[in-house]
N, C-alpha and C. Protein backbone atom coordinates (compact mmCIF):
# COMPACT_ATOMS: atom_id res chain seq x y z
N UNK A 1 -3.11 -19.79 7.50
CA UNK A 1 -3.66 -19.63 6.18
C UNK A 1 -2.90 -20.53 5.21
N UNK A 2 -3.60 -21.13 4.41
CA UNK A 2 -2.93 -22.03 3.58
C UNK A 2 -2.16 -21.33 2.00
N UNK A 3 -1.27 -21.69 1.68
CA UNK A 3 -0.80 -20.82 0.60
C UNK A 3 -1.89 -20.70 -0.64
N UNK A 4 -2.82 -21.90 -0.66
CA UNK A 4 -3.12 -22.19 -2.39
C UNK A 4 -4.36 -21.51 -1.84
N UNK A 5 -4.67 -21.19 -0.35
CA UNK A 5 -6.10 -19.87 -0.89
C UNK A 5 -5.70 -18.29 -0.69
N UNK A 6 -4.49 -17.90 -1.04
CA UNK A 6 -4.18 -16.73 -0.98
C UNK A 6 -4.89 -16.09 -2.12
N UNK A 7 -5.63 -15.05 -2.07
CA UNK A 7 -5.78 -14.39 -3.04
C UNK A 7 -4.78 -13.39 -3.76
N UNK A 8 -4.82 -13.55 -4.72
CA UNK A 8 -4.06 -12.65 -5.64
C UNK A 8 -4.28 -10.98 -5.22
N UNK A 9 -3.11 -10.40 -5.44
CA UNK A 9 -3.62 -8.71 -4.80
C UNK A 9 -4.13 -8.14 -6.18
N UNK A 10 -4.98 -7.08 -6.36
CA UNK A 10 -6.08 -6.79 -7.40
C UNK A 10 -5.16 -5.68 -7.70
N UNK A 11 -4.75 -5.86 -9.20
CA UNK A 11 -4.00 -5.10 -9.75
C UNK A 11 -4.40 -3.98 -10.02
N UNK A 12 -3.51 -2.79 -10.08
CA UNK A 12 -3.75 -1.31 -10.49
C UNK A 12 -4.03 -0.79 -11.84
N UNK A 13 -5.35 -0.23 -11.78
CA UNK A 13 -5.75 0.27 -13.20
C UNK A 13 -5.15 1.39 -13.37
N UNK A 14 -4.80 1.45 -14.44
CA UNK A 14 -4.12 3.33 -14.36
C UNK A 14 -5.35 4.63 -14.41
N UNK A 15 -6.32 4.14 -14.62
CA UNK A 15 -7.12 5.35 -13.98
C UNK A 15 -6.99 5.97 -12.64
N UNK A 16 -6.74 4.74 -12.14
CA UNK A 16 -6.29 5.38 -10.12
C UNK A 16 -5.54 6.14 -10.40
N UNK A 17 -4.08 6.14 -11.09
CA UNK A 17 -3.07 7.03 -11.19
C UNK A 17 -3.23 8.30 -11.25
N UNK A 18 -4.46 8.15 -12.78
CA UNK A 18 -4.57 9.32 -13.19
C UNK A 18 -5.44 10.32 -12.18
N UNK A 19 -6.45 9.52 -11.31
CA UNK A 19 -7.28 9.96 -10.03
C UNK A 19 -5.98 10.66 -9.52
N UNK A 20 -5.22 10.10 -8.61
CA UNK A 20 -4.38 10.59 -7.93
C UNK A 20 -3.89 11.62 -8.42
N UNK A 21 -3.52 11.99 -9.52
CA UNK A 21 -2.26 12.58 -9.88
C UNK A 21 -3.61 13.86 -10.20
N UNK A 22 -4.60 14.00 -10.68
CA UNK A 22 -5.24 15.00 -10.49
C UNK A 22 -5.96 15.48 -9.23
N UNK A 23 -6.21 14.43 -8.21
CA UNK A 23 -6.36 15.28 -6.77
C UNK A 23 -4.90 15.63 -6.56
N UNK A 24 -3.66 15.52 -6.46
CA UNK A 24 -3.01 15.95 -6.20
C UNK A 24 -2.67 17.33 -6.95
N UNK A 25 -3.12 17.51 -7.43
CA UNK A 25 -2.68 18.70 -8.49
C UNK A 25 -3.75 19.75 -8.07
N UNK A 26 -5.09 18.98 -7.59
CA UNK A 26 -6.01 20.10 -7.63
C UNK A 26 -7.04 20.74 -8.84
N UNK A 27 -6.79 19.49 -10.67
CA UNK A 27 -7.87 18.79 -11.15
C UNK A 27 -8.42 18.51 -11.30
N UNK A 28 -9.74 19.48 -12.06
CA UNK A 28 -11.00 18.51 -11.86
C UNK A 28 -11.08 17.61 -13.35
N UNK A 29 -11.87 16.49 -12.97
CA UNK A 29 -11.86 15.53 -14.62
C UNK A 29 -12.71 16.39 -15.93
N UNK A 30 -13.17 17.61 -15.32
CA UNK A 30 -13.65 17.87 -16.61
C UNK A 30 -12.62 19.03 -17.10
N UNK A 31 -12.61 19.23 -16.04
CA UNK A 31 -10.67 20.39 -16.98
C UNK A 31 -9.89 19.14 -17.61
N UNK A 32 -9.48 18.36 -16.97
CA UNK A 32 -8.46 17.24 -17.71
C UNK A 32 -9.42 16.67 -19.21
N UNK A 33 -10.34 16.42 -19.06
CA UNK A 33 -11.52 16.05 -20.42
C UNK A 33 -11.16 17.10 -21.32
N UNK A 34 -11.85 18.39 -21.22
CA UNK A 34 -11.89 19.65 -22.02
C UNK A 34 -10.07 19.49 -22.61
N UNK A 35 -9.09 20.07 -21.82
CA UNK A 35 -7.91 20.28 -22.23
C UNK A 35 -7.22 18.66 -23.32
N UNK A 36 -7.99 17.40 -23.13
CA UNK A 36 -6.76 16.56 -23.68
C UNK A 36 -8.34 16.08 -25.05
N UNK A 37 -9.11 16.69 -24.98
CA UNK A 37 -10.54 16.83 -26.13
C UNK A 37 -11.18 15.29 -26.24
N UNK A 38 -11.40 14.91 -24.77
CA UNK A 38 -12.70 13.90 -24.76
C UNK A 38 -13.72 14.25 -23.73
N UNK A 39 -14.27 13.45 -23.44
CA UNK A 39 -15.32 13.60 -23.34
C UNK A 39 -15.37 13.13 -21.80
N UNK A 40 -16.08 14.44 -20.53
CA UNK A 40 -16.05 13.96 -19.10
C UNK A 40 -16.22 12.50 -18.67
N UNK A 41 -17.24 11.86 -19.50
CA UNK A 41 -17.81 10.27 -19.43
C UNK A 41 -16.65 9.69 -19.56
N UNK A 42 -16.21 9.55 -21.08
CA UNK A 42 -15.29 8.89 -20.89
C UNK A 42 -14.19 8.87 -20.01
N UNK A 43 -13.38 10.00 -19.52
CA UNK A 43 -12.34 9.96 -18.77
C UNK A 43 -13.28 9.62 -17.35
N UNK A 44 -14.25 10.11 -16.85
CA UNK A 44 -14.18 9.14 -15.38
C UNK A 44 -15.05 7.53 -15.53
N UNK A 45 -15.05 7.30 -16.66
CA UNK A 45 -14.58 6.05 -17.34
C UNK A 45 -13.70 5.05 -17.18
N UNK A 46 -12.63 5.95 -17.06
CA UNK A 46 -11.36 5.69 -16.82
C UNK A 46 -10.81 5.35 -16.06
N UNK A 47 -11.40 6.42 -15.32
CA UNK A 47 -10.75 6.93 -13.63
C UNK A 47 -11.49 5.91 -12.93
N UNK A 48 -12.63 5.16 -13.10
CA UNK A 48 -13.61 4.05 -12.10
C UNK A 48 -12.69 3.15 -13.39
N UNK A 49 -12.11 2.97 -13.14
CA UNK A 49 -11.81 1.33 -14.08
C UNK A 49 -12.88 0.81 -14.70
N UNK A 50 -14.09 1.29 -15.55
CA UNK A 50 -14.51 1.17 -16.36
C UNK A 50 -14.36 0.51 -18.07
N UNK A 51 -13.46 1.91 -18.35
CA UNK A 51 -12.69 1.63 -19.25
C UNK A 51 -11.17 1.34 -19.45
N UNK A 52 -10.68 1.10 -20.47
CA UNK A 52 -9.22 0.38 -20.67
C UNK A 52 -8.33 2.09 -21.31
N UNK A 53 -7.71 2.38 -21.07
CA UNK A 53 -6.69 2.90 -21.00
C UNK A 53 -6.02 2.98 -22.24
N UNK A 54 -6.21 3.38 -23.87
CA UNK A 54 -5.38 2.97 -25.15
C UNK A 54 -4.35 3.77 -25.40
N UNK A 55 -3.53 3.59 -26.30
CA UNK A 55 -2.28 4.19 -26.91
C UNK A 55 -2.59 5.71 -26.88
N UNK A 56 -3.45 6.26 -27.50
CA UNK A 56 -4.26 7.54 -27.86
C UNK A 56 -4.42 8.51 -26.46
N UNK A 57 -5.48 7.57 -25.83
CA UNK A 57 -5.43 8.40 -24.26
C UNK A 57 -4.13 8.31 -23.89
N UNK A 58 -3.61 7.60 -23.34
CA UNK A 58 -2.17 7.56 -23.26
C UNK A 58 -1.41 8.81 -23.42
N UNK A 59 -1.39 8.83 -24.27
CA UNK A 59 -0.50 9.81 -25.05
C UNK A 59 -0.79 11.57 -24.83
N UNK A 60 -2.25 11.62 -24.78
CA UNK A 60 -3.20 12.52 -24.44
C UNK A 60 -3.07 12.93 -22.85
N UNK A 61 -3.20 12.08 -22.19
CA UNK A 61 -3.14 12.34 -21.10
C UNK A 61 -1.51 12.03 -20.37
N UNK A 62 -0.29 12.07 -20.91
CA UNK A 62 1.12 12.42 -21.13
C UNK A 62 1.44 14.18 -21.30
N UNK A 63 0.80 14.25 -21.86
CA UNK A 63 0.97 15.48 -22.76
C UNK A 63 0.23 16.66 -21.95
N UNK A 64 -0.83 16.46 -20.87
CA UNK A 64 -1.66 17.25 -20.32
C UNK A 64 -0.93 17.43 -18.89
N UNK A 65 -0.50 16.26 -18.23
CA UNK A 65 -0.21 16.05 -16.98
C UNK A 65 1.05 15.30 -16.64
N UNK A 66 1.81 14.88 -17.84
CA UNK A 66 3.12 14.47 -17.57
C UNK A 66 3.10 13.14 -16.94
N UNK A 67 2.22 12.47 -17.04
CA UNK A 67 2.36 10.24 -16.52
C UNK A 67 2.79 10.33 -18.14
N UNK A 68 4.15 9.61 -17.95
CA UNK A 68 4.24 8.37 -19.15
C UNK A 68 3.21 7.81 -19.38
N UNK A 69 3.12 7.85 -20.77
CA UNK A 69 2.18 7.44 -21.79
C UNK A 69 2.71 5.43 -21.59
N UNK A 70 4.07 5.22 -21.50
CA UNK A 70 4.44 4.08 -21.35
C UNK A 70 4.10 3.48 -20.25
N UNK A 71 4.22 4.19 -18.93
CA UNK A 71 3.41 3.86 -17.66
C UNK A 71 2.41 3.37 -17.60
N UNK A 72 1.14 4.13 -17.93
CA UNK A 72 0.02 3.95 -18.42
C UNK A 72 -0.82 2.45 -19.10
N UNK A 73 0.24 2.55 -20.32
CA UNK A 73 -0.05 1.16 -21.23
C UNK A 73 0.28 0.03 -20.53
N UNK A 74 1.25 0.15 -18.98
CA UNK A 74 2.23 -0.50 -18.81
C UNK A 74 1.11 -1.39 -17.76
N UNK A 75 0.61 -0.37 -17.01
CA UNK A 75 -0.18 -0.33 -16.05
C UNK A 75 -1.87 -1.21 -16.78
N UNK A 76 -1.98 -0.79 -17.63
CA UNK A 76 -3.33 -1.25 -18.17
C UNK A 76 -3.15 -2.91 -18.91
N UNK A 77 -1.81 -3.03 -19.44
CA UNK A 77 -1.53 -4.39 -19.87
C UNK A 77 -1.56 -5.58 -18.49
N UNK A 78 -0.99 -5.06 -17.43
CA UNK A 78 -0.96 -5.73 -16.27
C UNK A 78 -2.22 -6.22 -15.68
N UNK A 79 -3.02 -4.71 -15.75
CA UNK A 79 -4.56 -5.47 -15.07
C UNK A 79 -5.06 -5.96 -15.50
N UNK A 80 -5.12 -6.00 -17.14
CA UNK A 80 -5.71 -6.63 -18.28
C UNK A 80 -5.22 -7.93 -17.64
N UNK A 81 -3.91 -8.42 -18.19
CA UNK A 81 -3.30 -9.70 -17.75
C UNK A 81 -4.24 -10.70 -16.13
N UNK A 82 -3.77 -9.62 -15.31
CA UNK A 82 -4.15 -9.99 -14.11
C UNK A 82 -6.16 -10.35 -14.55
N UNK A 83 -6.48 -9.31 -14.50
CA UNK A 83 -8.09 -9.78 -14.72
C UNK A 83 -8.58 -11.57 -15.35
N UNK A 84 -7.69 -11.41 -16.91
CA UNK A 84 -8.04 -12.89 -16.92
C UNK A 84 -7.26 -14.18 -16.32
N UNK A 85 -6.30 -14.13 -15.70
CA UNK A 85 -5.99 -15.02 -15.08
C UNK A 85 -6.51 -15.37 -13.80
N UNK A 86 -7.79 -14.35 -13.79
CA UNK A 86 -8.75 -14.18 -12.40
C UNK A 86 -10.10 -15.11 -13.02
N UNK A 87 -10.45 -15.05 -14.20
CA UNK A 87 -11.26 -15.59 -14.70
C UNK A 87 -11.60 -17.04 -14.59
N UNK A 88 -11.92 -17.75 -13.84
CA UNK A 88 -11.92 -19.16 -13.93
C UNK A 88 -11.95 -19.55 -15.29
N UNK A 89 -13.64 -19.24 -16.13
CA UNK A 89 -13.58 -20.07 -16.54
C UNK A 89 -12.49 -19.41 -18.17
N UNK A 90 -11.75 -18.65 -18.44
CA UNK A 90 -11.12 -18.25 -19.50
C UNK A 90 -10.21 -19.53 -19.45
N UNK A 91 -9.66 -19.35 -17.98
CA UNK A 91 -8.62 -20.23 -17.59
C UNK A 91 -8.68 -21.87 -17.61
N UNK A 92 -9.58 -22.15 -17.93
CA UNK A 92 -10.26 -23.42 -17.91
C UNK A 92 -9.97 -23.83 -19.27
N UNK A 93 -10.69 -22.65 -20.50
CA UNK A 93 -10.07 -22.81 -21.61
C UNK A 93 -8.77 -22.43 -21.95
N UNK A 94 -8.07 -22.38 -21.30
CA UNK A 94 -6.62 -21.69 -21.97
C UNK A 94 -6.14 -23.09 -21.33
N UNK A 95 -6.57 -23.69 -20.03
CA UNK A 95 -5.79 -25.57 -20.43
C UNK A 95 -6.62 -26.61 -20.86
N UNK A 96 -7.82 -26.65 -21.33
CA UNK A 96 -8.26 -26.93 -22.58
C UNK A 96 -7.31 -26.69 -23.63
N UNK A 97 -6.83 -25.89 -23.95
CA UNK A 97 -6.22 -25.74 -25.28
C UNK A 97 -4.57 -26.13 -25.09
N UNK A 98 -4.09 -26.23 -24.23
CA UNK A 98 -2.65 -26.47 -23.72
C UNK A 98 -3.04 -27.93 -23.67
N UNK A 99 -3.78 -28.69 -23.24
CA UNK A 99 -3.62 -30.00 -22.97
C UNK A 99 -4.28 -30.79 -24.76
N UNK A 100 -4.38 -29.86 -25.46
CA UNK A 100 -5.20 -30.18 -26.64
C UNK A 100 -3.40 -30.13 -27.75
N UNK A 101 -2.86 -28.82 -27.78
CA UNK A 101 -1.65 -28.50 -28.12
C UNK A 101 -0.35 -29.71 -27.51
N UNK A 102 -0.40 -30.11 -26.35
CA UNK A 102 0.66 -30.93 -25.87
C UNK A 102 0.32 -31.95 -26.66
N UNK A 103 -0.90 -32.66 -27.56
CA UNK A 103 -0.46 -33.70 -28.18
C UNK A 103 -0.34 -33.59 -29.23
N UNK A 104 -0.28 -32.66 -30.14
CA UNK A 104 0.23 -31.91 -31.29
C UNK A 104 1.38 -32.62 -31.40
């Protein structure tokens, strides 16, 4: 296998976490919804990497089940990160703009 077609490993959304950490507990997402006051959609939202993970839930779902709220953000900044550096063409413009900036 050649190094430059390795794929990148597909980073962890913290919804998995939060999946896990409520089958492990024995959790269902609409007890975790009801108790931290959103809404079932949104949290398995969450939980399918759907949605992004904010300060608020965070904090919410800290407070219900004990994941760092910092974990969380920590975890969602990463896949964020990772996602667009997956993006061809973002990446296309981000050296577009580096090769535009170097003659600045």
């Amino acid at each position: 296998m050649i190094a430059n077609n390795l794929t990148p490993f597909e980073p962890t959304h913290p919804g998995e976490l939060i999946k896990d950490e409520l089958e492990a507990r024995g959790i269902t997402q609409s007890r975790l919804a009801r108790s931290i006051g959103i809404s079932r959609s949104i949290l398995n939202e969450i939980i399918k990497g759907k949605r992004a993970v904010n300060t608020e839930i965070a904090l919410l779902v800290e407070a219900a089940i004990d994941i760092p709220a910092d974990l969380l953000l920590n975890l969602q900044s990463d896949y964020n990160m990772q996602r667009a550096k997956s993006d061809a063409s973002f990446m296309k413009l981000l050296n577009t703009i580096r090769n535009k900036a170097a003659l600045l």
